[in-house]
C-alpha atoms as a PDB file:
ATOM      1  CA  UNK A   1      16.469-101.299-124.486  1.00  0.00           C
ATOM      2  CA  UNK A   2      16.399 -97.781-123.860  1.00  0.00           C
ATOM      3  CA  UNK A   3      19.271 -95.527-125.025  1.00  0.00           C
ATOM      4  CA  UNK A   4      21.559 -95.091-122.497  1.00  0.00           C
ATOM      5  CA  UNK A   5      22.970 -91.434-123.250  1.00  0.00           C
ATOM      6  CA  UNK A   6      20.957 -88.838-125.092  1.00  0.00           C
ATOM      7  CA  UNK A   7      22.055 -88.322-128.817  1.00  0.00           C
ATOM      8  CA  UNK A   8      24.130 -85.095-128.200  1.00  0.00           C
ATOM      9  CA  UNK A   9      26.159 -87.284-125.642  1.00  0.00           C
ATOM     10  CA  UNK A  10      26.240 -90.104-127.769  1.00  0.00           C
ATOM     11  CA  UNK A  11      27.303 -87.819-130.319  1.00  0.00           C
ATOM     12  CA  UNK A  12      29.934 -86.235-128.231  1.00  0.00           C
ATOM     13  CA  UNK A  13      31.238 -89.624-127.056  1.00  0.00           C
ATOM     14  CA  UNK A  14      31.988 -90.984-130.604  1.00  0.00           C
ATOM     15  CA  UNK A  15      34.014 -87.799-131.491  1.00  0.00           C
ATOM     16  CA  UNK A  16      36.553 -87.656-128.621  1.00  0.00           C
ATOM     17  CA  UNK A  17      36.612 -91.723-129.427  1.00  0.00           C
ATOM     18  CA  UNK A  18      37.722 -91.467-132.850  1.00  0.00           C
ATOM     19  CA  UNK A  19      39.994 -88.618-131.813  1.00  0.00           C
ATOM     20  CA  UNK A  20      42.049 -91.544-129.496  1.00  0.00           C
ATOM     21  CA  UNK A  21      44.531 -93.828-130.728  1.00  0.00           C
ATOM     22  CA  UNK A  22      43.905 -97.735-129.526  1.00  0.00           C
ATOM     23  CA  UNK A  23      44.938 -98.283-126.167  1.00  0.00           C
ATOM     24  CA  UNK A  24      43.304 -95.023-124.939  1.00  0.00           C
ATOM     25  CA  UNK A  25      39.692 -95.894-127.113  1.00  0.00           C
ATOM     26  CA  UNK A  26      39.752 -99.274-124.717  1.00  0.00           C
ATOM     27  CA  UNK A  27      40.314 -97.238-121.328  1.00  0.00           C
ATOM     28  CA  UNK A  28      38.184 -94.575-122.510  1.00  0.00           C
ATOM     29  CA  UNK A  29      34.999 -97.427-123.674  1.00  0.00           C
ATOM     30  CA  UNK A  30      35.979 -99.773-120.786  1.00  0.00           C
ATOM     31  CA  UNK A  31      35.597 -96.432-118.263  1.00  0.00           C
ATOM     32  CA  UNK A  32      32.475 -95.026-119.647  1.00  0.00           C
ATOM     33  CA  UNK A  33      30.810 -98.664-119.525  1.00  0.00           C
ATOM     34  CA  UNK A  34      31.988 -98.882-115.973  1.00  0.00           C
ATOM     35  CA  UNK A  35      29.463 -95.784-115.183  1.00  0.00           C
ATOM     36  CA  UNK A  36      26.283 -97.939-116.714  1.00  0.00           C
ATOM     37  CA  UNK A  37      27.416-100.774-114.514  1.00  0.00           C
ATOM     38  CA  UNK A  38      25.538-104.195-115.528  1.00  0.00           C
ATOM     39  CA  UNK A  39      24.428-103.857-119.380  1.00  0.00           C
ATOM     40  CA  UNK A  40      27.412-101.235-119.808  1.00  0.00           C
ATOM     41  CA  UNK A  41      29.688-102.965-122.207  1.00  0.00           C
ATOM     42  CA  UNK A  42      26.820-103.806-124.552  1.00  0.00           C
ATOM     43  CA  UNK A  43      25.243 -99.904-124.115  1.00  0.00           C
ATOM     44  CA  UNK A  44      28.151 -98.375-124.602  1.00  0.00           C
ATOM     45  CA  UNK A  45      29.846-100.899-127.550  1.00  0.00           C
ATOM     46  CA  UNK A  46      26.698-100.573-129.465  1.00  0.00           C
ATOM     47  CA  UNK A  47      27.150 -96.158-129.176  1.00  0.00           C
ATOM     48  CA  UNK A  48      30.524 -96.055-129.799  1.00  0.00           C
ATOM     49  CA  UNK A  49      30.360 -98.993-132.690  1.00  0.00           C
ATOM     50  CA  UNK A  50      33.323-100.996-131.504  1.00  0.00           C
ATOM     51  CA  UNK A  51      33.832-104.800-130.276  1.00  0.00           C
ATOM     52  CA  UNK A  52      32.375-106.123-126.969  1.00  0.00           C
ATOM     53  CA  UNK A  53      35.811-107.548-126.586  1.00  0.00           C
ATOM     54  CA  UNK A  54      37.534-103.720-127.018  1.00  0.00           C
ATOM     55  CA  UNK A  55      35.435-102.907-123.703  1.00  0.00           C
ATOM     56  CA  UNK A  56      36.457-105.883-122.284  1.00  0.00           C
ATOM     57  CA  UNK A  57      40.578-105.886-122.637  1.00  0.00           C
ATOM     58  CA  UNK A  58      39.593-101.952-121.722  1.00  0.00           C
ATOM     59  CA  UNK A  59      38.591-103.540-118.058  1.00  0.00           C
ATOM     60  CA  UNK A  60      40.944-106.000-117.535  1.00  0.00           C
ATOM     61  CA  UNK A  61      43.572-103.144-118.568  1.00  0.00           C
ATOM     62  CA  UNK A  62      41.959-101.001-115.601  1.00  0.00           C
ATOM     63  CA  UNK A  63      41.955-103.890-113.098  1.00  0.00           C
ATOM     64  CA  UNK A  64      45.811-104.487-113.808  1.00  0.00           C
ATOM     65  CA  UNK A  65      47.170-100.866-115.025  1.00  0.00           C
ATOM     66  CA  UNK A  66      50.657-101.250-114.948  1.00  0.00           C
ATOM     67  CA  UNK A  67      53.340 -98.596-114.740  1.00  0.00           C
ATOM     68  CA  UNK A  68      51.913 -95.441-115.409  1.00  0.00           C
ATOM     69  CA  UNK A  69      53.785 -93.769-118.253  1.00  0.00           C
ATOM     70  CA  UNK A  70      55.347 -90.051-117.526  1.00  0.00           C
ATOM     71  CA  UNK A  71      53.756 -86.957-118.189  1.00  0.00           C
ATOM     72  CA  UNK A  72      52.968 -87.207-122.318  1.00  0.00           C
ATOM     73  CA  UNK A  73      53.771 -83.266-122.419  1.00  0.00           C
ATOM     74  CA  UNK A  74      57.327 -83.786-120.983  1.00  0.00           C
ATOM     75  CA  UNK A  75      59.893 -84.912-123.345  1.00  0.00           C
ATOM     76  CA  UNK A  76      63.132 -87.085-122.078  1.00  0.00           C
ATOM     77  CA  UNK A  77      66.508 -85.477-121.513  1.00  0.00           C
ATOM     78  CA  UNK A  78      68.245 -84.342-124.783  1.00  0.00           C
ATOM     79  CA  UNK A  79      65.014 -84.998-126.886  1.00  0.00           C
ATOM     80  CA  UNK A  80      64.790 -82.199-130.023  1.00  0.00           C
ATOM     81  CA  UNK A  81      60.773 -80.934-130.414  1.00  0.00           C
ATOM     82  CA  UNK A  82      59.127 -82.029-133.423  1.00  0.00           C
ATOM     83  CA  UNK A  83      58.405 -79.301-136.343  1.00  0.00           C
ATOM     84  CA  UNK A  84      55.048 -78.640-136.430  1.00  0.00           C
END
């Protein structure tokens, strides 16, 4: 099998991954393996060294979204900033 993304991509692609928390790895995977289309989940499980079945719950999370959740930036009414 040929490697589906050069190594500076591949690269890339495992640092903003282990930058994500869980839920956003599986969109992120799930999305990227979308792009290869058939042989994606495979391709893109075996660059980013996670689970088949991470991809997977990725996809069905895309087919069936949900609510999407308010603008991360914007804190609720009253809310006190964190110290950084």
């Amino acid at each position: 099998m040929a490697a589906p993304f050069p190594e500076h991509v591949a690269q890339a692609m495992r640092l903003a991954y282990a930058h994500l928390g869980e839920r956003p790895r599986r969109i992120y995977a799930a999305t990227e393996a979308l792009k290869l289309g058939h042989g994606g989940i495979a391709r893109v499980a075996a660059v980013l060294g996670c689970h088949r079945r991470t991809i997977e719950r990725g996809l069905a999370e895309l087919r069936s979204p949900g609510p999407v959740p308010a603008d991360p930036g914007h804190r609720k009414k009253g809310a006190v900033a964190r110290p950084v």
